[in-house]
PDB file of N, CA and C in Angstrom:
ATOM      1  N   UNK A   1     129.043   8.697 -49.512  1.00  0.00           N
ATOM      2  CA  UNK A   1     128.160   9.563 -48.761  1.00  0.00           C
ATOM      3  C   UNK A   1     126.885   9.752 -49.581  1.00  0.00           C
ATOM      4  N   UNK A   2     125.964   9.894 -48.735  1.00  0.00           N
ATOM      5  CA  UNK A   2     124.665   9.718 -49.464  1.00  0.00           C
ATOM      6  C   UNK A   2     123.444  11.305 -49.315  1.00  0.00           C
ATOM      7  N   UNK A   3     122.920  11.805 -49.358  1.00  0.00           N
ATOM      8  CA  UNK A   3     122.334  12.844 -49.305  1.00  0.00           C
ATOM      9  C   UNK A   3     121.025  12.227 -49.138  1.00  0.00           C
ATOM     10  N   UNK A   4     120.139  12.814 -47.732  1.00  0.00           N
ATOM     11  CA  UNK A   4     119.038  11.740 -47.533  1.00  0.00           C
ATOM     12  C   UNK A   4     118.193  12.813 -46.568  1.00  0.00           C
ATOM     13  N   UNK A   5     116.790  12.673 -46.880  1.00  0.00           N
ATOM     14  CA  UNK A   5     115.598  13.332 -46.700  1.00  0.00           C
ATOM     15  C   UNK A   5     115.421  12.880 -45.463  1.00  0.00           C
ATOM     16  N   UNK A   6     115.864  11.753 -44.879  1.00  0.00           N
ATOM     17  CA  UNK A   6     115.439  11.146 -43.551  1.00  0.00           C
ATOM     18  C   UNK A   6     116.789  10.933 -43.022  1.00  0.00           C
ATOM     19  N   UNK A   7     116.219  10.397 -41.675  1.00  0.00           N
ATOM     20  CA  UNK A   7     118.011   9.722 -40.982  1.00  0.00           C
ATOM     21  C   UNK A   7     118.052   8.356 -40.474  1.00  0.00           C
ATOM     22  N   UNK A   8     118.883   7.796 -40.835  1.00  0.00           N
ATOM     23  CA  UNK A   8     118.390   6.443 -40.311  1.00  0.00           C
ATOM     24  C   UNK A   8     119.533   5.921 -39.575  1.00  0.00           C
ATOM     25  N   UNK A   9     118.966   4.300 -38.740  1.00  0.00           N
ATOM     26  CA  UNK A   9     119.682   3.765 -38.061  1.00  0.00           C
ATOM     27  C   UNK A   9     121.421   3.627 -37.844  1.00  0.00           C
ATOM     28  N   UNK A  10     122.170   3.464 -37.356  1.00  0.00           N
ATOM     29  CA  UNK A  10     123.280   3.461 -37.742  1.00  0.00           C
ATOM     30  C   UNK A  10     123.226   1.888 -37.319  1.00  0.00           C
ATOM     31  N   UNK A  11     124.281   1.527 -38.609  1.00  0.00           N
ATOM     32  CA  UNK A  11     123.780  -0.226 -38.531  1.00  0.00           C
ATOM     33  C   UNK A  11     122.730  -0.933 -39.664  1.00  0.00           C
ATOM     34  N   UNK A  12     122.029   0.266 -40.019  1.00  0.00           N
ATOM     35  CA  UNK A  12     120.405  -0.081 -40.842  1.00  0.00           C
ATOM     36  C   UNK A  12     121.277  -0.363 -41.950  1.00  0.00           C
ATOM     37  N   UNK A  13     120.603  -1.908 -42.832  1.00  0.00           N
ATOM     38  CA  UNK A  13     121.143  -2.082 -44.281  1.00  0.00           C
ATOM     39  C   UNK A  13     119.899  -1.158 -45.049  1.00  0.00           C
ATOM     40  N   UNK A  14     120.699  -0.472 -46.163  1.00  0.00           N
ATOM     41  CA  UNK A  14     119.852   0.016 -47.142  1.00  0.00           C
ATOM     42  C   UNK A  14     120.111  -0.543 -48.535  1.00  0.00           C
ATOM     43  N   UNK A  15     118.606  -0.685 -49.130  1.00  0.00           N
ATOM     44  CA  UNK A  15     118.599  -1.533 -50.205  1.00  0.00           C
ATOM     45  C   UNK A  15     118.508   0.084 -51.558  1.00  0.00           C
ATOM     46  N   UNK A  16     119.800  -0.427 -52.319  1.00  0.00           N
ATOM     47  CA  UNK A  16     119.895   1.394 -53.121  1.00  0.00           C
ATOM     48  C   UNK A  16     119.455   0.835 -54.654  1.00  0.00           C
ATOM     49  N   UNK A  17     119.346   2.107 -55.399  1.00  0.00           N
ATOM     50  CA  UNK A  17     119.108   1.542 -56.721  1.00  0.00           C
ATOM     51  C   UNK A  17     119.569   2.981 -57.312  1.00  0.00           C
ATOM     52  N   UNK A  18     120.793   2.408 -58.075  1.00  0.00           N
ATOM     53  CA  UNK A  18     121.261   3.886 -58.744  1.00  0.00           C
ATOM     54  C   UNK A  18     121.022   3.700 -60.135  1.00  0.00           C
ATOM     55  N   UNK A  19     120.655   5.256 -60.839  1.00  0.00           N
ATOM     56  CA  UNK A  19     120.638   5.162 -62.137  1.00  0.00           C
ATOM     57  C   UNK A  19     119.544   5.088 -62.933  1.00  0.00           C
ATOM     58  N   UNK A  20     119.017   4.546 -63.885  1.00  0.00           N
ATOM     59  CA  UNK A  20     120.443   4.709 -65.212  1.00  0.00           C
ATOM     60  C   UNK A  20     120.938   6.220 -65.302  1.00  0.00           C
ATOM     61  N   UNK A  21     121.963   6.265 -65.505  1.00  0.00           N
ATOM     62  CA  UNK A  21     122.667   7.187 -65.838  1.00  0.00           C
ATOM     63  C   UNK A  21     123.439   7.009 -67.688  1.00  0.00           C
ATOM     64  N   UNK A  22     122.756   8.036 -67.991  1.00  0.00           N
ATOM     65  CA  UNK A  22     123.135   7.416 -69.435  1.00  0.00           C
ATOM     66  C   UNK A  22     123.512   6.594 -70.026  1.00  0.00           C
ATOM     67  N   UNK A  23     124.293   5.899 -70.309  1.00  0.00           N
ATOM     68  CA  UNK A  23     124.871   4.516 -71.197  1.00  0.00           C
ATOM     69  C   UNK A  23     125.075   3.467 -69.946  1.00  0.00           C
ATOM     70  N   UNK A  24     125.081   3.696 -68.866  1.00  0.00           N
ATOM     71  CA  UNK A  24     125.036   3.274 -67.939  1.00  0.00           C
ATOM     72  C   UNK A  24     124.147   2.545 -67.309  1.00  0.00           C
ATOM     73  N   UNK A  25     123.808   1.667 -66.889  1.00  0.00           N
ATOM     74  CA  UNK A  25     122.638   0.205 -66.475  1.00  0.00           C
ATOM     75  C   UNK A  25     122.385   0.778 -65.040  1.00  0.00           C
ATOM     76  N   UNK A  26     121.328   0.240 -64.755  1.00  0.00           N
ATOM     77  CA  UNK A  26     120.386   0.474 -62.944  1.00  0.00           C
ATOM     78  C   UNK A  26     121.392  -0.649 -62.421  1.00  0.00           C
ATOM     79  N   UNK A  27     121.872   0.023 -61.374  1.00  0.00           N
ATOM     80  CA  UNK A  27     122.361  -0.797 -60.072  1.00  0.00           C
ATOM     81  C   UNK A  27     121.471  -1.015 -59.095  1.00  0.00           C
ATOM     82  N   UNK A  28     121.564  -1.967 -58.633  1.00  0.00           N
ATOM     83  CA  UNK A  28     120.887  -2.399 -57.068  1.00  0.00           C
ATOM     84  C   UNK A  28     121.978  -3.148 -56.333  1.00  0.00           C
ATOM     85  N   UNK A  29     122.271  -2.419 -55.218  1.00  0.00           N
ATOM     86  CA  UNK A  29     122.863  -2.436 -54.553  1.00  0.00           C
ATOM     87  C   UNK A  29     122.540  -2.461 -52.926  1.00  0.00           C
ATOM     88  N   UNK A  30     122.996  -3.038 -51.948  1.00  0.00           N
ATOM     89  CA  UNK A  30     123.021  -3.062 -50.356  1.00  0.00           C
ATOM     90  C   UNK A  30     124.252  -1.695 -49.914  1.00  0.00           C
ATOM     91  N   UNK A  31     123.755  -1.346 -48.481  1.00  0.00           N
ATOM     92  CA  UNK A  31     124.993  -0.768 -48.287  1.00  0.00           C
ATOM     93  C   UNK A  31     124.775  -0.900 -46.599  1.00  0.00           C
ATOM     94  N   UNK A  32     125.823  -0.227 -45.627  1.00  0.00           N
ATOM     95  CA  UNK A  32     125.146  -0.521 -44.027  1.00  0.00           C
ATOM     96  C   UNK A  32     125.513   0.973 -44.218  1.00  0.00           C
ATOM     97  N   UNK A  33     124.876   1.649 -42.879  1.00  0.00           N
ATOM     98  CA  UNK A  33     124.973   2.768 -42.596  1.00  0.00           C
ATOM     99  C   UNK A  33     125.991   2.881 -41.374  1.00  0.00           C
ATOM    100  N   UNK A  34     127.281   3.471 -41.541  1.00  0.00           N
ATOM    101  CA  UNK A  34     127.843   3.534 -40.834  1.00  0.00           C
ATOM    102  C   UNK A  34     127.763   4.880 -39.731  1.00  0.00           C
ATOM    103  N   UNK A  35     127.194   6.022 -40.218  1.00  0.00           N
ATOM    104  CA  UNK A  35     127.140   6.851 -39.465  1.00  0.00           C
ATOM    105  C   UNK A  35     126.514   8.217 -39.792  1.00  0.00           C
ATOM    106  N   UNK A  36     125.890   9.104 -39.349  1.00  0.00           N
ATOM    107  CA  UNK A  36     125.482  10.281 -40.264  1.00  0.00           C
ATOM    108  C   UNK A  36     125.218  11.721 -39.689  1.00  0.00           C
ATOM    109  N   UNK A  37     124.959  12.359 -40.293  1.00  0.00           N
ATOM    110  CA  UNK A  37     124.815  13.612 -40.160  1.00  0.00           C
ATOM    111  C   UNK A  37     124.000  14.965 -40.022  1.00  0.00           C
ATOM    112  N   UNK A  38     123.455  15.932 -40.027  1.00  0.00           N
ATOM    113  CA  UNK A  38     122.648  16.759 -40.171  1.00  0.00           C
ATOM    114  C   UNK A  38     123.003  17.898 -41.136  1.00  0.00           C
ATOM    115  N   UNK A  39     122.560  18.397 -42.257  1.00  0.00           N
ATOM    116  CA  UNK A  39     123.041  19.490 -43.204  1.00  0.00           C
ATOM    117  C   UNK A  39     121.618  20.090 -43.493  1.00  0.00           C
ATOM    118  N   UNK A  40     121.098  21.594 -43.131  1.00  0.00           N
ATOM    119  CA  UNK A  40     120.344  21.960 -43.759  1.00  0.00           C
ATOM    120  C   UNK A  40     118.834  21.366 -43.281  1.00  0.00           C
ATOM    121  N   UNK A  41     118.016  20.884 -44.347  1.00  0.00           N
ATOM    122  CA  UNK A  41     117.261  20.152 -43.970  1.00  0.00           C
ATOM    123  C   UNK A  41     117.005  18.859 -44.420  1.00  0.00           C
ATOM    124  N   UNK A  42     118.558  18.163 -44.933  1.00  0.00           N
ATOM    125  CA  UNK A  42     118.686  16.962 -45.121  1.00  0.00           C
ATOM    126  C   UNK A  42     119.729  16.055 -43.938  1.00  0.00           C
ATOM    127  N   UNK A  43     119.998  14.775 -44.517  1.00  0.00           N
ATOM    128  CA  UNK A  43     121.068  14.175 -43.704  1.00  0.00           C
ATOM    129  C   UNK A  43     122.435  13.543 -45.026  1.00  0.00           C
ATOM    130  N   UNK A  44     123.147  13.603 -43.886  1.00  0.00           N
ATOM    131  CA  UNK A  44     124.634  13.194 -44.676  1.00  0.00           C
ATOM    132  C   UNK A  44     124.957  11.634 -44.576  1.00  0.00           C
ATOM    133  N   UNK A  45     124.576  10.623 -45.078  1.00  0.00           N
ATOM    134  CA  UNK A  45     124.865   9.721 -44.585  1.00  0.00           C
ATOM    135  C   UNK A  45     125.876   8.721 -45.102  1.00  0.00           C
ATOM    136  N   UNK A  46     127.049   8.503 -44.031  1.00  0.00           N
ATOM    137  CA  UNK A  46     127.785   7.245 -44.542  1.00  0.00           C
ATOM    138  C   UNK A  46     127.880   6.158 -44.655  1.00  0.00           C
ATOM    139  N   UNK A  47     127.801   5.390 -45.930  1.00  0.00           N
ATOM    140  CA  UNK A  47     127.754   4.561 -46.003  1.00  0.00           C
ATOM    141  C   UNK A  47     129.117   3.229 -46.598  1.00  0.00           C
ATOM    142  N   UNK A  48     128.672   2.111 -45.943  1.00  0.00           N
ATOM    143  CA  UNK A  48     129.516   1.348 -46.838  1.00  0.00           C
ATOM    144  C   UNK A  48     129.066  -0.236 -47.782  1.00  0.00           C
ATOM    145  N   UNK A  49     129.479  -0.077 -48.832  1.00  0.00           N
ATOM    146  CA  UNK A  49     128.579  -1.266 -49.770  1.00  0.00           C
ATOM    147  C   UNK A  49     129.307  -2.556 -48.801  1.00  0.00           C
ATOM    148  N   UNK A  50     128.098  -2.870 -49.233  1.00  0.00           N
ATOM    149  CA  UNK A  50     128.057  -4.834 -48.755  1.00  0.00           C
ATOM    150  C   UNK A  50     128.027  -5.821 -49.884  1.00  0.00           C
ATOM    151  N   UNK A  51     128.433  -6.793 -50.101  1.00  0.00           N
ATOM    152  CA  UNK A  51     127.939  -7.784 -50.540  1.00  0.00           C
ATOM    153  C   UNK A  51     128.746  -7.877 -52.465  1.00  0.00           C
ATOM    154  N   UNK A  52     129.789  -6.527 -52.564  1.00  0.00           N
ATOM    155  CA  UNK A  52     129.982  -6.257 -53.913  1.00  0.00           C
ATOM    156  C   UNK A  52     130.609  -7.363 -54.220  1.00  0.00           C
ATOM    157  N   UNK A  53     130.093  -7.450 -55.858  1.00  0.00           N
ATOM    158  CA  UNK A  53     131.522  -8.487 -56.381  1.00  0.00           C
ATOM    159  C   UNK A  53     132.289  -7.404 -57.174  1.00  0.00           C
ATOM    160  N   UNK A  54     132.833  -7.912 -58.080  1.00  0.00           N
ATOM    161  CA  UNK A  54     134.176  -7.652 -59.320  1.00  0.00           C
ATOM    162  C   UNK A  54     133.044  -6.661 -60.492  1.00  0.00           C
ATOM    163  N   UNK A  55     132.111  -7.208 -60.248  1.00  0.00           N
ATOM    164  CA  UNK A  55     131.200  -6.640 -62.028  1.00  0.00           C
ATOM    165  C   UNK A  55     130.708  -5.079 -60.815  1.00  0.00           C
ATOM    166  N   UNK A  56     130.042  -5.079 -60.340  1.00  0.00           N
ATOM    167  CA  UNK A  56     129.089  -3.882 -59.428  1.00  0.00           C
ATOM    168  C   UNK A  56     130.308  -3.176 -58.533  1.00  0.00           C
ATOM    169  N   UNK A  57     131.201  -3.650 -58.343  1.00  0.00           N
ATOM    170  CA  UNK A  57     132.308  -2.378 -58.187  1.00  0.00           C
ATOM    171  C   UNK A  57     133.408  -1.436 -59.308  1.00  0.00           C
ATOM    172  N   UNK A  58     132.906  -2.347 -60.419  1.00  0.00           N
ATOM    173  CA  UNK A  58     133.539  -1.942 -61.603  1.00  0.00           C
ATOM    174  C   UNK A  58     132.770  -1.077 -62.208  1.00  0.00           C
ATOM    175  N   UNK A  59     131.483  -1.028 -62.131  1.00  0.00           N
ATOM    176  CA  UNK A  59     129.974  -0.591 -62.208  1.00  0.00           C
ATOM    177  C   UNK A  59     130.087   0.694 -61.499  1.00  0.00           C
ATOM    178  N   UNK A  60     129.998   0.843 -59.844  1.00  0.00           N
ATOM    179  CA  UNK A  60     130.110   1.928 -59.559  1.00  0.00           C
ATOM    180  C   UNK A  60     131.577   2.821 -59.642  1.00  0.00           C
ATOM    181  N   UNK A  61     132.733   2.160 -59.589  1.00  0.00           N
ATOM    182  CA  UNK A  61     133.406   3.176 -60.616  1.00  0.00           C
ATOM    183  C   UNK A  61     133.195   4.091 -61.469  1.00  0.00           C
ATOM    184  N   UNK A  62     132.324   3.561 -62.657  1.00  0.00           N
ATOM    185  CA  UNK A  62     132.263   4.315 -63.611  1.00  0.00           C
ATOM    186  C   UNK A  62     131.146   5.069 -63.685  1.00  0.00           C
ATOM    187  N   UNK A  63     129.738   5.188 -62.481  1.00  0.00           N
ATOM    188  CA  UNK A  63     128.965   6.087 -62.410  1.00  0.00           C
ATOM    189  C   UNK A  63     129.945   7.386 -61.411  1.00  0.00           C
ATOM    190  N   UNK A  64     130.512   6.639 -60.814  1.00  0.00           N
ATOM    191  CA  UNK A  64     131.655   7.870 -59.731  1.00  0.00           C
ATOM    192  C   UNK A  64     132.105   8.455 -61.102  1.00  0.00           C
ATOM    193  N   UNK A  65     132.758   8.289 -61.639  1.00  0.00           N
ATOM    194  CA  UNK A  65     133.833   8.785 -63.318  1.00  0.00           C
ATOM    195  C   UNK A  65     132.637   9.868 -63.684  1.00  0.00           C
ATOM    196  N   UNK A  66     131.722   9.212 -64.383  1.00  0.00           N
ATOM    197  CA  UNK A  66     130.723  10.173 -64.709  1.00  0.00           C
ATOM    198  C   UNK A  66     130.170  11.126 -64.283  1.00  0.00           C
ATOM    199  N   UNK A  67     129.690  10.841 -62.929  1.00  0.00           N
ATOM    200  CA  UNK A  67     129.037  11.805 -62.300  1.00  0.00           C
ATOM    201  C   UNK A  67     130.279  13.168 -62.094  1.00  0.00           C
ATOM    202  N   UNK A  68     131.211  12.845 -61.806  1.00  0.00           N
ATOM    203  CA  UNK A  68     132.784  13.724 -61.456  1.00  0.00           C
ATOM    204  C   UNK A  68     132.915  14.213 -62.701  1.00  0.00           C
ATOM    205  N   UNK A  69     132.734  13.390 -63.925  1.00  0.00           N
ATOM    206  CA  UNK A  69     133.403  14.184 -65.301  1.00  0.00           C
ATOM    207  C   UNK A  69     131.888  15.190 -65.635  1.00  0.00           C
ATOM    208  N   UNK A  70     130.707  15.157 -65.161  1.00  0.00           N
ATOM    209  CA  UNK A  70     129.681  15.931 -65.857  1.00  0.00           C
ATOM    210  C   UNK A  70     129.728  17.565 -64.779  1.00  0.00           C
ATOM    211  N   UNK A  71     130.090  17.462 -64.153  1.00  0.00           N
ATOM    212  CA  UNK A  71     130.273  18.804 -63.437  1.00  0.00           C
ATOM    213  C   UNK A  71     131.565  19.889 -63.196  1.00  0.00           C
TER     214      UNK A  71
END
């Protein structure tokens, strides 16, 4: 799920770029938008990655780990 200033297509590929997050490397990543939401005066949006291999899902694992262990 993504937290997003705009709302977009459902269907729309989005081109993401996470990070760096401390010891952690910039991802670029695809994802499609499967569906979304309204919160406030943002949007909720779901998404699902496209295109991952073995290294960039092992990758976002461990920004998920982090981000979960810093709060």
């Amino acid at each position: 799920m993504l937290r997003s200033q705009q709302s977009w297509e459902v269907g729309e590929v989005l081109r993401l770029i996470l990070g760096p997050i401390g010891f952690l490397p910039v991802l670029f990543l695809r994802a499609v938008v499967l569906n979304q939401r309204p919160e406030g005066d943002s949007w909720l949006v779901h998404l699902s990655f496209i295109d991952l291999d073995g290294t960039n899902l092992a990758r976002i694992d461990r920004y998920v780990r982090t981000i979960l262990s810093q709060k």
